[in-house]
C-alpha atoms as a PDB file:
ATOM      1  CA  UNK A   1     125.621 180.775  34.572  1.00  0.00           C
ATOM      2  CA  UNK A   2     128.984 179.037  34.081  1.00  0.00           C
ATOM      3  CA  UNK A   3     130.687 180.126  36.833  1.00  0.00           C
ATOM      4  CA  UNK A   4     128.085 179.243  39.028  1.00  0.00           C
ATOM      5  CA  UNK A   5     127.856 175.796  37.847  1.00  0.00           C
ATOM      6  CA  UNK A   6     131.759 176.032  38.909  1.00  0.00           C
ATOM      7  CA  UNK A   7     131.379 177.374  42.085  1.00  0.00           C
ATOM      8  CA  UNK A   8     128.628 175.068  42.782  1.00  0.00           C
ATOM      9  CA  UNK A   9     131.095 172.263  41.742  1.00  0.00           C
ATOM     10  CA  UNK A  10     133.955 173.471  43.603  1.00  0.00           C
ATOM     11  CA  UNK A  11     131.264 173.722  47.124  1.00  0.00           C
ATOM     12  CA  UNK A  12     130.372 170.421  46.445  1.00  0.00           C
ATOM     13  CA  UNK A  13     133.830 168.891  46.220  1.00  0.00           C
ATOM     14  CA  UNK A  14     134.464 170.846  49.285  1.00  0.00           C
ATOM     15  CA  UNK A  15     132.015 169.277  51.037  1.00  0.00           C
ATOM     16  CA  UNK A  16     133.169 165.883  50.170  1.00  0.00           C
ATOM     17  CA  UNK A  17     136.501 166.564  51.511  1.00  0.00           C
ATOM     18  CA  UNK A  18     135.131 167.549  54.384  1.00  0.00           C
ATOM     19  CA  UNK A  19     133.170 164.860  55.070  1.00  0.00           C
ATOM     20  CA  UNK A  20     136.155 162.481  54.048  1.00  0.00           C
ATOM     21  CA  UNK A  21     138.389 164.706  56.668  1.00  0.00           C
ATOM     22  CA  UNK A  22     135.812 163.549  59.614  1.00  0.00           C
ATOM     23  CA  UNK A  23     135.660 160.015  58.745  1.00  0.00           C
ATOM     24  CA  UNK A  24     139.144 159.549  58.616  1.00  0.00           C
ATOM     25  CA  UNK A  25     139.374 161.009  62.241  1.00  0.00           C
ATOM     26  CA  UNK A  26     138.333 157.962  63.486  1.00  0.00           C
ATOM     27  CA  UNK A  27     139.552 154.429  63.105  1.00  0.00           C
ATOM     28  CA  UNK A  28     137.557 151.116  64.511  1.00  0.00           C
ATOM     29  CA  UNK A  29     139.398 148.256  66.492  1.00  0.00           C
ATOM     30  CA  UNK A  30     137.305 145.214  68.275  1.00  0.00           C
ATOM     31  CA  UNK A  31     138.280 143.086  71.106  1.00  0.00           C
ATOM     32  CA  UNK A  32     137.371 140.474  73.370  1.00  0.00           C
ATOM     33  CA  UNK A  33     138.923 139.458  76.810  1.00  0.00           C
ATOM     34  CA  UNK A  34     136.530 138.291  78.523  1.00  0.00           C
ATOM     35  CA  UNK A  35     132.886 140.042  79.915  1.00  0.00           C
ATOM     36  CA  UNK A  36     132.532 143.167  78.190  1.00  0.00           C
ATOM     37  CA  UNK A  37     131.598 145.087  80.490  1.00  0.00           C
ATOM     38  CA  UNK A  38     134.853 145.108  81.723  1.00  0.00           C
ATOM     39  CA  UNK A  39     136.581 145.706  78.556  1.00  0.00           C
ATOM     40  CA  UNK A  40     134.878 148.635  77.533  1.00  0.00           C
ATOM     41  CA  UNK A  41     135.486 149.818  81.004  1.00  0.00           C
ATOM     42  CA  UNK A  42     138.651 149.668  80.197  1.00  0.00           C
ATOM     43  CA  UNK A  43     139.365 151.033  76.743  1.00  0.00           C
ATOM     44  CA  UNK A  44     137.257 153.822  77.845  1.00  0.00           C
ATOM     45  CA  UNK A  45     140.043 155.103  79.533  1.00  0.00           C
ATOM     46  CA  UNK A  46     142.710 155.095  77.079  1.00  0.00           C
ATOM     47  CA  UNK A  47     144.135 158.070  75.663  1.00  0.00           C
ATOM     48  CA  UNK A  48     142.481 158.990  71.969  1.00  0.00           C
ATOM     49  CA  UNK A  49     139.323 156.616  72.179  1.00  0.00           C
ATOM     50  CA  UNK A  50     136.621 158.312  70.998  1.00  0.00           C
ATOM     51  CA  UNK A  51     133.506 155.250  72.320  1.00  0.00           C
ATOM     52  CA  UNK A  52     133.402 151.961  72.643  1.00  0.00           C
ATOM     53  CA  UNK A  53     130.349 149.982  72.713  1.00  0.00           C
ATOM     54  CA  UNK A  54     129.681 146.502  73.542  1.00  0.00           C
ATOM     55  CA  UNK A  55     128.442 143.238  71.201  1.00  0.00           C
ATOM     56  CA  UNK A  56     129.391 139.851  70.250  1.00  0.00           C
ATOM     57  CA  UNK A  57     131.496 138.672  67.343  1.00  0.00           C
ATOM     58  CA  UNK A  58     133.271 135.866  66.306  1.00  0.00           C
ATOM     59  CA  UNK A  59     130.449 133.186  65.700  1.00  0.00           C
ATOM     60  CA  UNK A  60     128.163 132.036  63.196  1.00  0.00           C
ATOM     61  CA  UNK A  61     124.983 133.114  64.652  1.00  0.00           C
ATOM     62  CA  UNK A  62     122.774 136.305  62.953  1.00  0.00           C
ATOM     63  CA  UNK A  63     121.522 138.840  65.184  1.00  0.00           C
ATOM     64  CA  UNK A  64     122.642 136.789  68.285  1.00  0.00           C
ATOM     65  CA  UNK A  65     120.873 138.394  72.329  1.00  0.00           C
ATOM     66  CA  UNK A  66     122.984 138.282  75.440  1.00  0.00           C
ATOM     67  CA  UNK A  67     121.117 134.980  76.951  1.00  0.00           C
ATOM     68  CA  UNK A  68     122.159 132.690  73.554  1.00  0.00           C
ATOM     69  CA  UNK A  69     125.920 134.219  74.276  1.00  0.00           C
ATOM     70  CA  UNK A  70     126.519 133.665  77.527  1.00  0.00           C
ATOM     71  CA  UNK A  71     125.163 129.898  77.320  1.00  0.00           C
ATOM     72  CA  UNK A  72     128.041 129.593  74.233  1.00  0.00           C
ATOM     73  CA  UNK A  73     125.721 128.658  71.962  1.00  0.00           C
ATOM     74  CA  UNK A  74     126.654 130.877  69.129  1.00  0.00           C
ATOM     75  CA  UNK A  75     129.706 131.031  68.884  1.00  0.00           C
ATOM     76  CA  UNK A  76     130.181 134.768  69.361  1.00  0.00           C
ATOM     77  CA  UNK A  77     132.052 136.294  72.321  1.00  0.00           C
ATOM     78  CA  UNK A  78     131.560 139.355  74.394  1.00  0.00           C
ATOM     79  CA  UNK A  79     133.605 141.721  72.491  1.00  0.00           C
ATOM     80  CA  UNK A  80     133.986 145.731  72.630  1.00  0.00           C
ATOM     81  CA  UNK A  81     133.998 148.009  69.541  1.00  0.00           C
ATOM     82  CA  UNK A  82     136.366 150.489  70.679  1.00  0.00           C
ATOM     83  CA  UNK A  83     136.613 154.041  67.844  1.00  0.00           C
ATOM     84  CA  UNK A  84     139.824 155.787  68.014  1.00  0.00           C
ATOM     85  CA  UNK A  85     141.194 159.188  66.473  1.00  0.00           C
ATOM     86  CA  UNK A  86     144.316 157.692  64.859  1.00  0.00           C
ATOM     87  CA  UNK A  87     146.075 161.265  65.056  1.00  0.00           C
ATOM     88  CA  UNK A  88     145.934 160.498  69.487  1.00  0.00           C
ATOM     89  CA  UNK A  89     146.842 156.878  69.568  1.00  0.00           C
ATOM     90  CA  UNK A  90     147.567 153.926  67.313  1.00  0.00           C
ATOM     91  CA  UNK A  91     145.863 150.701  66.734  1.00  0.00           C
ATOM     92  CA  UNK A  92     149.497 148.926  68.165  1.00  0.00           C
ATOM     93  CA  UNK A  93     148.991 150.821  71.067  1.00  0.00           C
ATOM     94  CA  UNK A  94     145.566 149.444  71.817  1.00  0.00           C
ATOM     95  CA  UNK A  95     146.923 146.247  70.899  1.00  0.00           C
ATOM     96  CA  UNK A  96     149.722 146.885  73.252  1.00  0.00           C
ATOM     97  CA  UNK A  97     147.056 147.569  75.824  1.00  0.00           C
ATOM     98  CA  UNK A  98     144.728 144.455  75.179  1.00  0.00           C
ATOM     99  CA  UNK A  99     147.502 142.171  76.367  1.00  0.00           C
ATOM    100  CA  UNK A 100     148.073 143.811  79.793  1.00  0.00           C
ATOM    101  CA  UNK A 101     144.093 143.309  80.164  1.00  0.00           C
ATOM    102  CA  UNK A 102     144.231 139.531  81.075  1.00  0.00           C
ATOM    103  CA  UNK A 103     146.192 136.580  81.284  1.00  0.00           C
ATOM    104  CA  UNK A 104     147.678 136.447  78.029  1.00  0.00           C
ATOM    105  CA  UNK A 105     148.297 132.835  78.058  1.00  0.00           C
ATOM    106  CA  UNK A 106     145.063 131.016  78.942  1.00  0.00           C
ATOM    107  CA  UNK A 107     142.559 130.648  76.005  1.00  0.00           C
ATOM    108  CA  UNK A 108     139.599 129.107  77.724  1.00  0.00           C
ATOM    109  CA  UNK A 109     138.747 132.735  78.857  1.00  0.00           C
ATOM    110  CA  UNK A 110     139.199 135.489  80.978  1.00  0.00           C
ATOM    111  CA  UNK A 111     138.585 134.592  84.875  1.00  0.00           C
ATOM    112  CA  UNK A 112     136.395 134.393  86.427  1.00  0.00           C
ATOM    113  CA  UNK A 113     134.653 134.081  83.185  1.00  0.00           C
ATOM    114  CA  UNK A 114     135.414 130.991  81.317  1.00  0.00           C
ATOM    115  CA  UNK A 115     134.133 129.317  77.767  1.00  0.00           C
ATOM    116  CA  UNK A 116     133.867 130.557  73.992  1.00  0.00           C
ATOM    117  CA  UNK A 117     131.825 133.479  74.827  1.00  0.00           C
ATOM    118  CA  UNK A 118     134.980 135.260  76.628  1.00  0.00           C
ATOM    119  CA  UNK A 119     137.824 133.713  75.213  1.00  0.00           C
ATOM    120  CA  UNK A 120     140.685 136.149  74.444  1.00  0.00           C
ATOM    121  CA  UNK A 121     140.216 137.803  70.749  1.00  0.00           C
ATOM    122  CA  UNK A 122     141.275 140.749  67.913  1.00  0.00           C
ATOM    123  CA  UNK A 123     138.689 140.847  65.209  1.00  0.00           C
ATOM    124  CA  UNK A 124     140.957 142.589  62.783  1.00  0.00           C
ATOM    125  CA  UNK A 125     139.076 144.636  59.703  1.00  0.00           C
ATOM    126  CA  UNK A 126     142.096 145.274  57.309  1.00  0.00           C
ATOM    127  CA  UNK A 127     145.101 143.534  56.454  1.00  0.00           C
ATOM    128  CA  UNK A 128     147.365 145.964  58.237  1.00  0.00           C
ATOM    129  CA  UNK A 129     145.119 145.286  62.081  1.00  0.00           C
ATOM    130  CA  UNK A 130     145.946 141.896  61.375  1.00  0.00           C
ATOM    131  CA  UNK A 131     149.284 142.146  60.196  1.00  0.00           C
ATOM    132  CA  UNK A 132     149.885 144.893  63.752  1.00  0.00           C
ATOM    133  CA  UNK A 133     148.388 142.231  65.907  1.00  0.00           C
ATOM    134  CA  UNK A 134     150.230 139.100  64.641  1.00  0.00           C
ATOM    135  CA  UNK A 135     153.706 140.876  65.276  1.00  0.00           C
ATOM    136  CA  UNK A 136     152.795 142.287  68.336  1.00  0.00           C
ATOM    137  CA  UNK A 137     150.909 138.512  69.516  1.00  0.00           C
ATOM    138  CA  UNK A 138     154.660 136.830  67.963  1.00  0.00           C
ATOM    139  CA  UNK A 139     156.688 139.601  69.691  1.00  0.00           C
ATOM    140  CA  UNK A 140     154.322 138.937  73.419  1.00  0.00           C
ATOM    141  CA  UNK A 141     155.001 135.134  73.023  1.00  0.00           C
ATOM    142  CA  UNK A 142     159.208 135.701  72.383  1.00  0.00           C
ATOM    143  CA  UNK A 143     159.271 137.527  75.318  1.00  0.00           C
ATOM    144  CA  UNK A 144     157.237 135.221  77.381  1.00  0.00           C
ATOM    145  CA  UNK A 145     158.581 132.388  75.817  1.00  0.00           C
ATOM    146  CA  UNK A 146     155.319 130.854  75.608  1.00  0.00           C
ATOM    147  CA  UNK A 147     152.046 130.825  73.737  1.00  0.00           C
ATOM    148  CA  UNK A 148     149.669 133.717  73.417  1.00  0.00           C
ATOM    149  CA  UNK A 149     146.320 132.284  72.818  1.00  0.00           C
ATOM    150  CA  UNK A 150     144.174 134.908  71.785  1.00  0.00           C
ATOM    151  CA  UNK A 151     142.194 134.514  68.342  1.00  0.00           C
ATOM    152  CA  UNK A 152     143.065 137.107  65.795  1.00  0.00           C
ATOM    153  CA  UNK A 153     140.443 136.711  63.242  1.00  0.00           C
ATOM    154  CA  UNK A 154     138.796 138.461  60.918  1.00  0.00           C
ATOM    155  CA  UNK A 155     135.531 140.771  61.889  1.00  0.00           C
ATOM    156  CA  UNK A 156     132.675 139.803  60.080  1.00  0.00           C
ATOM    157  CA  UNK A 157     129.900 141.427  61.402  1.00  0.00           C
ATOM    158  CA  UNK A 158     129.469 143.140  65.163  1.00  0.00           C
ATOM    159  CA  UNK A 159     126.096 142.734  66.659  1.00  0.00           C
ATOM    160  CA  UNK A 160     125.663 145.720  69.081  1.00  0.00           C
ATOM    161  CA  UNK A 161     124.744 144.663  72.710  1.00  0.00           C
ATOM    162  CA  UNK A 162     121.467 146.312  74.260  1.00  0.00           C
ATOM    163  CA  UNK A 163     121.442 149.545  76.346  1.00  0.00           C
ATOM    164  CA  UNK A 164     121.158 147.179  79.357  1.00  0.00           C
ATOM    165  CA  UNK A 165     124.768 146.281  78.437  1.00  0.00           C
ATOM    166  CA  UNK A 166     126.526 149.421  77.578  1.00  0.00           C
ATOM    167  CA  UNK A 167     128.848 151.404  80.101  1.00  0.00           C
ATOM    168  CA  UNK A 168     127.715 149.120  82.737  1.00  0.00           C
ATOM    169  CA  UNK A 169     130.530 149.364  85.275  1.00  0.00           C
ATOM    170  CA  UNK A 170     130.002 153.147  85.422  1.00  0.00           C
ATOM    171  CA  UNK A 171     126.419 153.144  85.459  1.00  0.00           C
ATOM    172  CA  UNK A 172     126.281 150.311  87.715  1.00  0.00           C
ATOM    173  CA  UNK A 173     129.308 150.433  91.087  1.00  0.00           C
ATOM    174  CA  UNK A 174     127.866 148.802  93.250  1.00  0.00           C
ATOM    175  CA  UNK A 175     126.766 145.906  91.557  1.00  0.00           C
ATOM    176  CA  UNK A 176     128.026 142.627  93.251  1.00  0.00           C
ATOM    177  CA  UNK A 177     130.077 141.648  89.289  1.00  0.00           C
ATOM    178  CA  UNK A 178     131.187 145.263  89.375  1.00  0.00           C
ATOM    179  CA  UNK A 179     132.831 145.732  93.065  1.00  0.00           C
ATOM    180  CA  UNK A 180     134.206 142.078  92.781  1.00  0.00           C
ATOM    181  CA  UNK A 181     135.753 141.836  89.461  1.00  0.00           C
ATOM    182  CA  UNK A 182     135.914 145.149  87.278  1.00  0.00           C
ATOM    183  CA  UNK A 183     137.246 146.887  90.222  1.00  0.00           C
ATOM    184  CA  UNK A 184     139.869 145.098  91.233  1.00  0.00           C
ATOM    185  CA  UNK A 185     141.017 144.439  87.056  1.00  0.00           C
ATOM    186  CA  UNK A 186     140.583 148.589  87.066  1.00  0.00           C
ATOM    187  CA  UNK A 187     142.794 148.831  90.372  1.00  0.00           C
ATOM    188  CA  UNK A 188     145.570 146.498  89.097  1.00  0.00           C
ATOM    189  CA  UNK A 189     145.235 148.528  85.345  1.00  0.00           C
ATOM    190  CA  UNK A 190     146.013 151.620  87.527  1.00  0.00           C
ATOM    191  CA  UNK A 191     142.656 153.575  85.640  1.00  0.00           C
ATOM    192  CA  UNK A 192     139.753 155.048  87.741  1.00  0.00           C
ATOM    193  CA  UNK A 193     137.278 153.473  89.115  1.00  0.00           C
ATOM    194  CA  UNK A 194     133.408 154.213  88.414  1.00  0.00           C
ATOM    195  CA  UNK A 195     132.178 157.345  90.348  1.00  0.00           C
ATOM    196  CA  UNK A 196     135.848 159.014  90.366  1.00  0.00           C
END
């Protein structure tokens, strides 16, 4: 009876490990840069991204729907929730990445789409995101010799966007916002475009 009650123990601390070992296989980073259905387009394609969804965060707003966000009424911008496997690709690097995404030095949003709801923005969850994107924002801005002027905040909540929302560009090519914006951002990014 002992040794069963050890074995037992010892299966059950294996399976915590293991269940440890698959969390930590995945890390969470959230950005904004304008409509989200570009961004998540976009971080879709980068090497060790896992999913990204899309949502609003950044505002004050509980459980906020896609009409009160695009009229800037909550506060929230159009942000993507990208997962990552950490052992592929760093949080820097998507960092990195976020800045070649739009123009890094205009805060009133990300043409075409201006206001709040697609300003530039990192929604860091630990003290080392924020610490990684305030030396790579002050290393951008010494070599530009300007401003950056995305947020870096904290993430307080995500609200996930509805199905209507999520992988858009690739579910949707020929639609008129598709061929005329996320194309050409997806051209100029040198990543595929929907369909290829």
């Amino acid at each position: 009876m002992k040794s069963f009650r050890i074995i037992f123990a010892f299966l059950l601390i294996l399976a915590a490990a293991a269940r440890t070992s698959i969390a930590a296989e995945t890390e969470t980073a959230v950005f904004g840069a304008g409509c989200f259905w570009c961004v998540e387009a976009f971080y879709e394609q980068q090497p060790g991204v896992k999913d990204v969804v899309s949502g609003y965060a950044g505002g004050a707003e509980a459980n906020p729907n896609y009409k009160q966000v695009s009229a800037g009424s909550t506060g929230h911008a159009e942000v993507v929730q990208v997962k990552f496997d950490p052992a592929v690709t760093s949080y820097e690097k998507l960092v990195e990445f976020f800045w070649k995404t739009h123009d890094v030095t205009d805060g009133r949003g990300v043409a075409p789409d201006f206001g709040k709801q697609y300003r530039p923005l990192i929604l860091f969850s630990t003290p080392e995101q924020q610490a990684v994107a305030e030396k790579s924002k002050a290393a951008l801005a010494a070599r530009l010799g300007k401003p950056v002027a995305a947020e870096i905040v904290a993430l307080e909540k995500f609200y996930l966007a509805v199905d209507y929302h999520q992988d858009y560009v690739r579910r949707n090519p020929k639609d008129g916002y598709v061929v005329g914006v996320a194309i050409p951002k997806l051209k100029k990014l040198g990543l595929k475009l929907p369909g290829e």
